[in-house]
C-alpha atoms as a PDB file:
ATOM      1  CA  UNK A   1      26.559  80.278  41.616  1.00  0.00           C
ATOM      2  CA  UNK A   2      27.039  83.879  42.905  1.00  0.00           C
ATOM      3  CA  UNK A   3      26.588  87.281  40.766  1.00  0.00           C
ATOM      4  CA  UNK A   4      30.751  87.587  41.899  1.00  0.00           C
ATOM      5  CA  UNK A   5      32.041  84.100  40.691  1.00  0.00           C
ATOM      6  CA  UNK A   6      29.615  84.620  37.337  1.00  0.00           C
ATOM      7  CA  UNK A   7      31.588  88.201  36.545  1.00  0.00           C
ATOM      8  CA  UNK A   8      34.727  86.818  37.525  1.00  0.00           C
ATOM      9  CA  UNK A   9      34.381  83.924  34.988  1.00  0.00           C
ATOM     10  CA  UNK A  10      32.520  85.965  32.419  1.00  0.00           C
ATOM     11  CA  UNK A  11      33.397  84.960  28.772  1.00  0.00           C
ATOM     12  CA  UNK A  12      33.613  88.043  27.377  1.00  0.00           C
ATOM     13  CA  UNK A  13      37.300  90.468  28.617  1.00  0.00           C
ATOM     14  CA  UNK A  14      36.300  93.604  27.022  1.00  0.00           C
ATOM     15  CA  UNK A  15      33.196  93.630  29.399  1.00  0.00           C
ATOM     16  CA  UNK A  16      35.327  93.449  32.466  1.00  0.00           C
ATOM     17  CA  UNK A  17      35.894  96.659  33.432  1.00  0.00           C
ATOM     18  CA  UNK A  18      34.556  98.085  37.129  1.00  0.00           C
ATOM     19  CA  UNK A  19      31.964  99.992  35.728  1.00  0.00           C
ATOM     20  CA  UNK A  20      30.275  97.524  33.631  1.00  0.00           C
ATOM     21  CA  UNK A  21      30.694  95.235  36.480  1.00  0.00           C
ATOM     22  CA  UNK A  22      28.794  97.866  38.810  1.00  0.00           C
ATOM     23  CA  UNK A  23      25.963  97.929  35.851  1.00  0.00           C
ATOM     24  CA  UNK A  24      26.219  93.959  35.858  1.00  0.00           C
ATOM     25  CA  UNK A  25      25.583  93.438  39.470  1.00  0.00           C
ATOM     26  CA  UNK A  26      22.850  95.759  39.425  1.00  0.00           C
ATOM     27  CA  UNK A  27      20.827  94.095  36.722  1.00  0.00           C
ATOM     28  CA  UNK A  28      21.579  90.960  37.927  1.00  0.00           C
ATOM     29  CA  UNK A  29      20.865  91.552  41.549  1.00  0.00           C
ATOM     30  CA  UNK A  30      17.304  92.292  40.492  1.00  0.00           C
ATOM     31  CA  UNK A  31      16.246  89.503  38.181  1.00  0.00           C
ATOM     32  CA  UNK A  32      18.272  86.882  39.916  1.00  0.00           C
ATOM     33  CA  UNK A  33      21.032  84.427  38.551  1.00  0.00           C
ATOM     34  CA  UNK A  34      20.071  81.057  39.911  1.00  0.00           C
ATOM     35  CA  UNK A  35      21.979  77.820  39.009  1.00  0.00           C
ATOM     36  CA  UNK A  36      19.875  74.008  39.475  1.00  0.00           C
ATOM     37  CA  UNK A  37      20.772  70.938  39.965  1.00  0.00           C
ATOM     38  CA  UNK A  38      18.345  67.979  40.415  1.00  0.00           C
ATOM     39  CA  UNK A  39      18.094  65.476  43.460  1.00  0.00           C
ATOM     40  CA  UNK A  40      15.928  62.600  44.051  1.00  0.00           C
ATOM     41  CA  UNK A  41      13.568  62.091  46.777  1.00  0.00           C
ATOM     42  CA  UNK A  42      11.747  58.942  48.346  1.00  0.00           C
ATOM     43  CA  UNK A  43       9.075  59.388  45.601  1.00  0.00           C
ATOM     44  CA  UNK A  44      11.309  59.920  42.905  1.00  0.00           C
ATOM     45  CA  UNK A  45      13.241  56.912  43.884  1.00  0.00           C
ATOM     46  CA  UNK A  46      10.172  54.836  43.956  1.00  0.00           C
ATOM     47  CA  UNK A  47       8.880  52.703  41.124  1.00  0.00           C
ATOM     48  CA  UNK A  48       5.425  50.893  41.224  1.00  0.00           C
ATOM     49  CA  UNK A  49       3.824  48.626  38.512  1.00  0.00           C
ATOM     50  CA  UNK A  50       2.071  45.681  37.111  1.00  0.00           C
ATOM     51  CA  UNK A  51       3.533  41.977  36.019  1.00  0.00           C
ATOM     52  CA  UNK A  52       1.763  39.979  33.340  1.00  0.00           C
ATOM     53  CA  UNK A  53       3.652  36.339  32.462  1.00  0.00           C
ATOM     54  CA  UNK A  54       3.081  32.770  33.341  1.00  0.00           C
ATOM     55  CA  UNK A  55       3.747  30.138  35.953  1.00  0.00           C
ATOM     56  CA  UNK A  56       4.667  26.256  36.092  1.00  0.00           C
ATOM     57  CA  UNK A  57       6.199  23.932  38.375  1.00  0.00           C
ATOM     58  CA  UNK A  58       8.769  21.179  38.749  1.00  0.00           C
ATOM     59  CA  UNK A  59       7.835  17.875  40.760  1.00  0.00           C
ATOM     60  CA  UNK A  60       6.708  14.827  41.455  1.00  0.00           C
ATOM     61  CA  UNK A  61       3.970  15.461  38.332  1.00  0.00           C
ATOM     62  CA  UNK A  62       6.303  16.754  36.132  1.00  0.00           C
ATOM     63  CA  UNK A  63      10.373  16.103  36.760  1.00  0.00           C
ATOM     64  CA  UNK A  64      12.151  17.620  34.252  1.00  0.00           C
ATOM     65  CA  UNK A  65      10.279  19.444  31.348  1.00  0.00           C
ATOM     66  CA  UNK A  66      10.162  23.388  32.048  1.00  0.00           C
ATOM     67  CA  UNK A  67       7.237  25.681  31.042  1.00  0.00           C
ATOM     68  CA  UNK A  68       5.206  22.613  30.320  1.00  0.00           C
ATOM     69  CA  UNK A  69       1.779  23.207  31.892  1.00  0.00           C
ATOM     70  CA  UNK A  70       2.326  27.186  31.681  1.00  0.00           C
ATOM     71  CA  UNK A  71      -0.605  29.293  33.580  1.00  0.00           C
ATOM     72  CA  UNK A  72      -1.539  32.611  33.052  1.00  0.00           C
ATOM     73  CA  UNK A  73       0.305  34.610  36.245  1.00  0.00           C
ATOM     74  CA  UNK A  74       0.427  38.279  36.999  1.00  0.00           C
ATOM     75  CA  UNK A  75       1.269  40.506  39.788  1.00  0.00           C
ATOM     76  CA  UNK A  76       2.239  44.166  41.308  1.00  0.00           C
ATOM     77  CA  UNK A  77       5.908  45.438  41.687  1.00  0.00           C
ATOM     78  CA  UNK A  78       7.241  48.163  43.998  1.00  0.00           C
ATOM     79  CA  UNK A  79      10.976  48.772  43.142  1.00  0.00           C
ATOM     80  CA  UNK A  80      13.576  51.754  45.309  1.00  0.00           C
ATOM     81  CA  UNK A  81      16.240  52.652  43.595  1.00  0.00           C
ATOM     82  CA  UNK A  82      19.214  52.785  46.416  1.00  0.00           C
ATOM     83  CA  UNK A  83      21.471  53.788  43.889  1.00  0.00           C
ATOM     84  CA  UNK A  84      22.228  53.186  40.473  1.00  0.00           C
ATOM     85  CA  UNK A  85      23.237  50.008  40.774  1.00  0.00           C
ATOM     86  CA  UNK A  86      21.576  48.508  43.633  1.00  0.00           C
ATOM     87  CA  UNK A  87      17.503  48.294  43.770  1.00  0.00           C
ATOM     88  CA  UNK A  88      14.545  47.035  46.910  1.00  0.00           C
ATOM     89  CA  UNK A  89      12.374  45.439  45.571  1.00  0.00           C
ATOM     90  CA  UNK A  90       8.778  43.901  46.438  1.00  0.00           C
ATOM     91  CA  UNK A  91       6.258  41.775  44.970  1.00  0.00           C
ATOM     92  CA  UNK A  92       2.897  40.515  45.228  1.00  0.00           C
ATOM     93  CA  UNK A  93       2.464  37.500  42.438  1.00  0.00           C
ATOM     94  CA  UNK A  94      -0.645  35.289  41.314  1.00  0.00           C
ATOM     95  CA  UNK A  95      -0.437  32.029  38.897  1.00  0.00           C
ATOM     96  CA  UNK A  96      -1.148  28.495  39.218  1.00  0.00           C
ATOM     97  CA  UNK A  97       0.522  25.457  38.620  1.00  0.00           C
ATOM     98  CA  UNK A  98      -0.499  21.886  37.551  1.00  0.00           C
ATOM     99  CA  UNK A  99       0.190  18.404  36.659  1.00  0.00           C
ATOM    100  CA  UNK A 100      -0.686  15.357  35.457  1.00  0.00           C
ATOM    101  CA  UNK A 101       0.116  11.975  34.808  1.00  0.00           C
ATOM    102  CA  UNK A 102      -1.959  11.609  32.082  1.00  0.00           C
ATOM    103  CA  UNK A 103       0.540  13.371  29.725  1.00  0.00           C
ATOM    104  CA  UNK A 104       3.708  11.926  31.244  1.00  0.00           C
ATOM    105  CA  UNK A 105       5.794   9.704  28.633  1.00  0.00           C
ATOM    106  CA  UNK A 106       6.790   7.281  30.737  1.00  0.00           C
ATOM    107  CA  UNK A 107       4.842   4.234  31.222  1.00  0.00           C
ATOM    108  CA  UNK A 108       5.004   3.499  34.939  1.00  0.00           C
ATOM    109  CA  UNK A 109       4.179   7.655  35.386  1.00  0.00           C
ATOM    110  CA  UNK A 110       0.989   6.986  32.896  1.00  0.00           C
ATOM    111  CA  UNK A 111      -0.087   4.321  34.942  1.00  0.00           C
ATOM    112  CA  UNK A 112       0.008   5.968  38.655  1.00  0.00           C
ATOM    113  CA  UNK A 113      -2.646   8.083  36.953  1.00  0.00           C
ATOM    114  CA  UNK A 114      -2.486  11.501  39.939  1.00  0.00           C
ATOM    115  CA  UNK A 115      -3.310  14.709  38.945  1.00  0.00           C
ATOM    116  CA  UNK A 116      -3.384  18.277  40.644  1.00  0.00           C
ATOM    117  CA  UNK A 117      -3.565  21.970  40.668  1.00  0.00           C
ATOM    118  CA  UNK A 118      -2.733  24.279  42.737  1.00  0.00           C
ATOM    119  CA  UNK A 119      -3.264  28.425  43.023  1.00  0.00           C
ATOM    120  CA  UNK A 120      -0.212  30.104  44.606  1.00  0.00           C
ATOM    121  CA  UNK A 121      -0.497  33.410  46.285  1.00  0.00           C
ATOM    122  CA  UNK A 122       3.419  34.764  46.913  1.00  0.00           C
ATOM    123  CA  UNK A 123       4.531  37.559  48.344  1.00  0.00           C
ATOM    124  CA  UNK A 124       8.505  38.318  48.087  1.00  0.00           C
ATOM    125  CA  UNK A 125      11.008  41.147  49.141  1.00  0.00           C
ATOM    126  CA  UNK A 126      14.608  41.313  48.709  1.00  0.00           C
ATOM    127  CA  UNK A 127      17.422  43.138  46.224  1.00  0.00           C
ATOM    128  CA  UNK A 128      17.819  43.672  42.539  1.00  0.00           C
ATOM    129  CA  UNK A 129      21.766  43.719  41.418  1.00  0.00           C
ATOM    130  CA  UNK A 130      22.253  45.505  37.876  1.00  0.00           C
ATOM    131  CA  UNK A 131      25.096  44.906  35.270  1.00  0.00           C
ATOM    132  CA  UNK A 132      25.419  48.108  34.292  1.00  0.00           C
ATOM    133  CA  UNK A 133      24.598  51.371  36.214  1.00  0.00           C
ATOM    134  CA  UNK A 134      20.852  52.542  35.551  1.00  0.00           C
ATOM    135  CA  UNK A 135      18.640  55.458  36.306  1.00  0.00           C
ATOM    136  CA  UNK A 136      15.173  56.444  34.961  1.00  0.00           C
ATOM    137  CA  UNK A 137      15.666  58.997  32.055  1.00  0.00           C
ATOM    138  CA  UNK A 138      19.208  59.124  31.788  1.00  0.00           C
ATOM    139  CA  UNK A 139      20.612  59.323  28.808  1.00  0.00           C
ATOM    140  CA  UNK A 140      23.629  57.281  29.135  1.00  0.00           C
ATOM    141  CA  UNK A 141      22.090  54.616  31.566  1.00  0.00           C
ATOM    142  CA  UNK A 142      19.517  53.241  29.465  1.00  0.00           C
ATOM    143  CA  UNK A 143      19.090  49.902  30.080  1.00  0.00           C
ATOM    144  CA  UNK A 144      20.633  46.963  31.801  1.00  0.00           C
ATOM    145  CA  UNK A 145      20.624  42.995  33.032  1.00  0.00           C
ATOM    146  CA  UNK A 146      20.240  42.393  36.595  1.00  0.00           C
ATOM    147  CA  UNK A 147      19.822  39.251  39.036  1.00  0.00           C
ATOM    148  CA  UNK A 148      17.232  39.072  41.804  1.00  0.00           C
ATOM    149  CA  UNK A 149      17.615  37.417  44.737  1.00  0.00           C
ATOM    150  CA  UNK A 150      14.349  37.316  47.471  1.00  0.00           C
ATOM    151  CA  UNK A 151      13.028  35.654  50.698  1.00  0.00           C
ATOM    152  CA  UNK A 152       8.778  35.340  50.248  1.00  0.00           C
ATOM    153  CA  UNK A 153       6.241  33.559  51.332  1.00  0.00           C
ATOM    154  CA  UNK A 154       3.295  31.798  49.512  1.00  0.00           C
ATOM    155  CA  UNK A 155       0.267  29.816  50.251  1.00  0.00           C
ATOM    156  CA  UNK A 156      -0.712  26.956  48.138  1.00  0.00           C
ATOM    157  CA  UNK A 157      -3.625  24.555  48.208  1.00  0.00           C
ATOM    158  CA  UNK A 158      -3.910  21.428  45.717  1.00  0.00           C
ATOM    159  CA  UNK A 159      -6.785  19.730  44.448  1.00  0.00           C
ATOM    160  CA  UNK A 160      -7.593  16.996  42.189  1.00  0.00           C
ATOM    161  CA  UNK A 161     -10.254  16.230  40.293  1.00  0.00           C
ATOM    162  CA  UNK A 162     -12.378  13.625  41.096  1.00  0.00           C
ATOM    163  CA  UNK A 163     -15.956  11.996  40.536  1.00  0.00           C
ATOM    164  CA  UNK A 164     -16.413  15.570  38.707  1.00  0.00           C
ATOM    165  CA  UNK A 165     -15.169  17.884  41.292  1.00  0.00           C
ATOM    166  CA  UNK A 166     -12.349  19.302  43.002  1.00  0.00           C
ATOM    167  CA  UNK A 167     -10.785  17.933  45.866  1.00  0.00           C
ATOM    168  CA  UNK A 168      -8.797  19.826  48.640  1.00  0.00           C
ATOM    169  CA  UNK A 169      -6.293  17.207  49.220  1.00  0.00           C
ATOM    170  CA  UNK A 170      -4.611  18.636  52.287  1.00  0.00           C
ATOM    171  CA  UNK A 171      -7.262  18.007  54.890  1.00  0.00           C
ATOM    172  CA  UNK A 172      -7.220  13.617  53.182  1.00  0.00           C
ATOM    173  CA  UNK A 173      -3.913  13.189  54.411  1.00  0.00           C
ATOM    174  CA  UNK A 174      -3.527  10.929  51.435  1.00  0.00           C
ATOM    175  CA  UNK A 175      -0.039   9.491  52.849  1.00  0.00           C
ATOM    176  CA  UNK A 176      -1.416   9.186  56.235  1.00  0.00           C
ATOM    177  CA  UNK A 177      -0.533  12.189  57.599  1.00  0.00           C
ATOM    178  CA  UNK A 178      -2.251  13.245  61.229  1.00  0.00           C
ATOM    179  CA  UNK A 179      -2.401   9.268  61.721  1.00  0.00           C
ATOM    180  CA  UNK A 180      -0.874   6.421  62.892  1.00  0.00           C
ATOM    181  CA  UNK A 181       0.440   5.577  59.175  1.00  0.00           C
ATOM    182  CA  UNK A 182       2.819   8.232  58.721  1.00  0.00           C
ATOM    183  CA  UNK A 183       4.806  10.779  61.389  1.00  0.00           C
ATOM    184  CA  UNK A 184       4.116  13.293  59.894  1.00  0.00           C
ATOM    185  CA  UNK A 185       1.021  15.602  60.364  1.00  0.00           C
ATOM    186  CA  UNK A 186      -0.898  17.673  58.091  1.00  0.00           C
ATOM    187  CA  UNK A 187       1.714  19.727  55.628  1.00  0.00           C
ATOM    188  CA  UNK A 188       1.116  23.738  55.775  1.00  0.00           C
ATOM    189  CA  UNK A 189      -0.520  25.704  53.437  1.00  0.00           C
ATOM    190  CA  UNK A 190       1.432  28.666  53.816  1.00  0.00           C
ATOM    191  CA  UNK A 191       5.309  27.885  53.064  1.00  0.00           C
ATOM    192  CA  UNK A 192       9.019  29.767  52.361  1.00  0.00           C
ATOM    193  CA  UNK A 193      10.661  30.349  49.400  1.00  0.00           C
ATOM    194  CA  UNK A 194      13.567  31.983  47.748  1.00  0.00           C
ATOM    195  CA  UNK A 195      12.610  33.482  44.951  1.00  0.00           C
ATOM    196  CA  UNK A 196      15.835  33.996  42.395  1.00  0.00           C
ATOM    197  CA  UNK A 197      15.329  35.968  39.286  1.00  0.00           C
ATOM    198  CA  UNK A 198      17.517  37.108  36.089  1.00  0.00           C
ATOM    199  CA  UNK A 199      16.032  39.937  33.609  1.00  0.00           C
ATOM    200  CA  UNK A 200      16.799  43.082  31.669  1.00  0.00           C
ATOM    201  CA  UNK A 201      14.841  46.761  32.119  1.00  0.00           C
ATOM    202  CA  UNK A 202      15.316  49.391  29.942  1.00  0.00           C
ATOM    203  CA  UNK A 203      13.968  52.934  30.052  1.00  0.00           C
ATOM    204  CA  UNK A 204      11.195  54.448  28.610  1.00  0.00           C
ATOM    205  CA  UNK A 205      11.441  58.220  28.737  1.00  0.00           C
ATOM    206  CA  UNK A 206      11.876  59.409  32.443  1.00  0.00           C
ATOM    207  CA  UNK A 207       8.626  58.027  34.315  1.00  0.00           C
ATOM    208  CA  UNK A 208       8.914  54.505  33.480  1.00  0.00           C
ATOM    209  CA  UNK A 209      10.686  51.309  32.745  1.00  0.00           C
ATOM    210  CA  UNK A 210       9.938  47.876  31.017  1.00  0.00           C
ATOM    211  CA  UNK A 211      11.124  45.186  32.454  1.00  0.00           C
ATOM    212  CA  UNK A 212      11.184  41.057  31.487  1.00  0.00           C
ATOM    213  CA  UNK A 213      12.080  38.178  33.499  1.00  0.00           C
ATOM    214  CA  UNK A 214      12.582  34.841  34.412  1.00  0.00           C
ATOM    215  CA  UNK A 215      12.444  33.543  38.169  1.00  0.00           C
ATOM    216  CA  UNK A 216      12.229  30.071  39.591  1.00  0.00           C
ATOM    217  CA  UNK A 217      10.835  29.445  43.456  1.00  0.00           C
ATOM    218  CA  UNK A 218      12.834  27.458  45.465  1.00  0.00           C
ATOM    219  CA  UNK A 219      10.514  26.078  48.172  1.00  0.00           C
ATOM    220  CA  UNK A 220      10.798  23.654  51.333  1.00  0.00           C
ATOM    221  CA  UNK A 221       7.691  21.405  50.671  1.00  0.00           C
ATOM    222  CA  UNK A 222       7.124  18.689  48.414  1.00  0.00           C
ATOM    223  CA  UNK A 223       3.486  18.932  49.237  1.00  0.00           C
ATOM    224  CA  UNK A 224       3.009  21.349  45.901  1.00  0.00           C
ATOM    225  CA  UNK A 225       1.485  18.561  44.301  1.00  0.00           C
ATOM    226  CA  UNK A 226       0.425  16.442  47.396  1.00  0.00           C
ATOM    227  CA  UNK A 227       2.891  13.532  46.545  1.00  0.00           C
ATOM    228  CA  UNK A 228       6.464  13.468  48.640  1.00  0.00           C
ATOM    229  CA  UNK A 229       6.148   9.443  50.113  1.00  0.00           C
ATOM    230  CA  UNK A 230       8.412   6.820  47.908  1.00  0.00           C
ATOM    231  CA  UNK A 231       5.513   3.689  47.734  1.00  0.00           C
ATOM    232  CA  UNK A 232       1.379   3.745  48.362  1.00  0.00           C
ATOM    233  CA  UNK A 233       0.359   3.086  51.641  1.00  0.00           C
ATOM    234  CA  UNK A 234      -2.424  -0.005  51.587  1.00  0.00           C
ATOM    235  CA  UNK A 235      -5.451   1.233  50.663  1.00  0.00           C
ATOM    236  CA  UNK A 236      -7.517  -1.013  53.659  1.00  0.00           C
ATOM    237  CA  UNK A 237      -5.181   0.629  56.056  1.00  0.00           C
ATOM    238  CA  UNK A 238      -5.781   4.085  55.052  1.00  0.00           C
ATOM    239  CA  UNK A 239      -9.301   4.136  54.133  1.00  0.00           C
ATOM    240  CA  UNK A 240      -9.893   2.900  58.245  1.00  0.00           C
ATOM    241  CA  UNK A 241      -7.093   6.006  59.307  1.00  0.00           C
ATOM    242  CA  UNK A 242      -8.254   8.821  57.245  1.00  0.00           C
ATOM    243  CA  UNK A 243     -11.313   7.814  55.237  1.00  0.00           C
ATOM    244  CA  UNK A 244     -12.304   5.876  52.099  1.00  0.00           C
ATOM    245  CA  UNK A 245     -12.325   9.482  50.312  1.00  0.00           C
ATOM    246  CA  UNK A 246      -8.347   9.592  51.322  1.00  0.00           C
ATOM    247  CA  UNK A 247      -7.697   6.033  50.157  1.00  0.00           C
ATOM    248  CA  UNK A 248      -9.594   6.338  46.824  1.00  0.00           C
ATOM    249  CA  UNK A 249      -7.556   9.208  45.859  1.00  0.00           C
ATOM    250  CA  UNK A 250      -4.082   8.629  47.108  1.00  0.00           C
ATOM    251  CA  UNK A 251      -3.928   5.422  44.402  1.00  0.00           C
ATOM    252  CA  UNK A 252      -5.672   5.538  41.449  1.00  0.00           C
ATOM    253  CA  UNK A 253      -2.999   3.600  39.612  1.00  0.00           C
ATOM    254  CA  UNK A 254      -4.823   2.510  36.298  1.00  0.00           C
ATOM    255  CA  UNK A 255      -3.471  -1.399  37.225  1.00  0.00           C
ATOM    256  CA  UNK A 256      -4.638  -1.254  40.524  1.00  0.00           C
ATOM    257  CA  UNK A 257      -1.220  -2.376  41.730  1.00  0.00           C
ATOM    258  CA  UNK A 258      -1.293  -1.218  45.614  1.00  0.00           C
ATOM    259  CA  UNK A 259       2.378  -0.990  45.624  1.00  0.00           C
ATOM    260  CA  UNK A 260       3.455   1.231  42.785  1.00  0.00           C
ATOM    261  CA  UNK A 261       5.899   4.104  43.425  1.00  0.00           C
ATOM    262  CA  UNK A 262       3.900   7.214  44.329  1.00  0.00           C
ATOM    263  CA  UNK A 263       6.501   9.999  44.310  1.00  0.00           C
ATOM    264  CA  UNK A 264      10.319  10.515  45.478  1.00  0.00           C
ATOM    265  CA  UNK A 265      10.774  11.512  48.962  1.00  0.00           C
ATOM    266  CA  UNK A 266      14.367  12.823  48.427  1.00  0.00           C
ATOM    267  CA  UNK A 267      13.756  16.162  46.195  1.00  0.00           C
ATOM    268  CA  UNK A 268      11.438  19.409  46.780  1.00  0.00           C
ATOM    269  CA  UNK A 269       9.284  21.010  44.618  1.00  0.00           C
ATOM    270  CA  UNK A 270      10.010  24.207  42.607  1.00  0.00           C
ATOM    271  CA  UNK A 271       7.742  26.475  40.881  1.00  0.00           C
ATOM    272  CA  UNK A 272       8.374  29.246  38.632  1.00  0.00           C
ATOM    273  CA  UNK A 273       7.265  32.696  37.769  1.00  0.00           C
ATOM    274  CA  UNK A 274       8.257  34.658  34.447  1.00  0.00           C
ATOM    275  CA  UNK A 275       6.939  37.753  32.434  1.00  0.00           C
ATOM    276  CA  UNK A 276       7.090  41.040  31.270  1.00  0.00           C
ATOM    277  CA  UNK A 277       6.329  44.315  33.858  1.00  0.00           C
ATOM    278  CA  UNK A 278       5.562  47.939  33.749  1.00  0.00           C
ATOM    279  CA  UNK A 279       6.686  49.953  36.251  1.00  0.00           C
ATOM    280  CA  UNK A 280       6.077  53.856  36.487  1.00  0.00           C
ATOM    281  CA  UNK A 281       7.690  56.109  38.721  1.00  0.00           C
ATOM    282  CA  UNK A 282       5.890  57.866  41.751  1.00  0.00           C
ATOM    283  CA  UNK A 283       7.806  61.706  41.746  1.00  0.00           C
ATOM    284  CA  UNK A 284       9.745  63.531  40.041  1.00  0.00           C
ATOM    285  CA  UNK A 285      13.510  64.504  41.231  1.00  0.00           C
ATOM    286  CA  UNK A 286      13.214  68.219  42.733  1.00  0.00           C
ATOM    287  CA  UNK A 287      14.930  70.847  41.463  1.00  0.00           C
ATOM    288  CA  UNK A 288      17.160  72.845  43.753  1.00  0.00           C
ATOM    289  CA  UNK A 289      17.821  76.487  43.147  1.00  0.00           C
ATOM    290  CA  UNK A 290      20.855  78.454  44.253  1.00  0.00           C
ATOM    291  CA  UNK A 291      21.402  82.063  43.978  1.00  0.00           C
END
């Protein structure tokens, strides 16, 4: 704002005169009448923080029941506010998952008797979409829900236990993969997903924000757990292709029974990750002077 358009608008008529504007402008001229305003920068935009929650999976070792089998997870967040409305975000996220037949309720589950775990390093980028406008310290914009949609990557690598230790089960090929048996070859470690994500944040104060959520992994494998093929291949047949090791392993059925169902080729696995996080902003907006 200029000395001229202050005196012009100045509240007070009986100090309008041209003399006491003369006096006004000199005063004024020498200490300065600045008005502010505040815009954000990169920085200011720029949100970085820590995720603490759990993580479990949906498969062939466990079809249906969710947060069964919950692991301790956690993880960084980077989040750039576009606007107030529309966020980047970024994510680095590390939990495990497991299953096991052992606590299945159904009988024929009980009796195929597999087991795994799996650790799951993901790494995720992609857009948060608010409800409601919201901006770091405002005093109107407090808080809102949002959805999260991602593309990530993550690398997995199950095991079972077995004759008291743990098995990498990839390299087996425990359905004949990288053989004559099956035409299929070893699955990959590292996979795609889609991470998708609903959650609220609210503010706290004007450096940082608390945020929870709930996200669930869709993937393109159903090598999470190491079990995609519909029936057991026979044991003889395997053991000769990829090993005694493989064969053991790939059916332990408790009845023996070398033609049980092993898993269902037609769905994919999903895993999840959920939590709370604590993000803190990395500037503060700038203040910009005019005179």
């Amino acid at each position: 704002m200029s000395i001229y358009n202050f005196l012009a608008n100045f509240p007070f008529p009986n100090l309008r005169s041209e003399k006491v504007k003369y006096i006004l402008i000199i005063i004024l001229s020498a200490i300065g009448i600045n008005s502010f305003g505040q815009f954000h920068t990169n920085l200011s935009k720029s949100e970085l923080g820590f995720m603490v929650g759990g993580s479990y999976y949906i498969g062939d070792l466990n079809r249906f029941e969710h947060f069964k089998n919950t692991q301790l997870a956690a993880g960084l967040v980077y989040r750039y506010n576009i606007n107030s409305r529309v966020s980047f975000r970024a994510n680095f996220t590390y939990g495990s998952v497991i299953g096991d037949d052992a606590q299945a309720k159904e009988a024929l589950l009980k009796n195929r008797n597999l087991s795994f775990r799996s650790d799951i390093f993901e790494l995720g980028a992609g857009v948060e979409f608010n409800y409601f406008p919201f901006q770091l310290g405002h005093d109107r914009y407090k808080g809102t829900a949002y959805v999260l949609a991602e593309i990530g990557m993550f690398k997995m690598n199950p095991q079972t236990y077995y004759n008291d230790e743990w098995i990498d089960l990839q390299p087996l090929g425990t359905e004949g993969q990288g053989s004559s048996l099956s035409s299929r070859g070893k699955y990959p470690l590292y996979q795609v997903c889609i991470p998708l994500g609903v959650g609220v944040k609210i503010s706290l104060g004007k450096a940082a924000s608390l945020n929870l959520e709930y996200g669930i992994r869709k993937t393109f494998t159903d090598y999470l757990d190491d079990v995609k093929a519909d029936s057991f291949i026979a044991t003889a047949e395997l053991s000769e292709a990829n090993g005694p090791l493989a064969a053991s392993i790939a059916n332990q059925s408790l009845d023996g029974n070398p033609y049980g169902k092993r898993g269902t080729s037609a769905t994919k696995d999903w895993y999840s990750f959920f939590g709370a996080s604590l993000l803190f902003r990395l500037g503060r907006p700038e203040i910009c002077y005019q005179h």
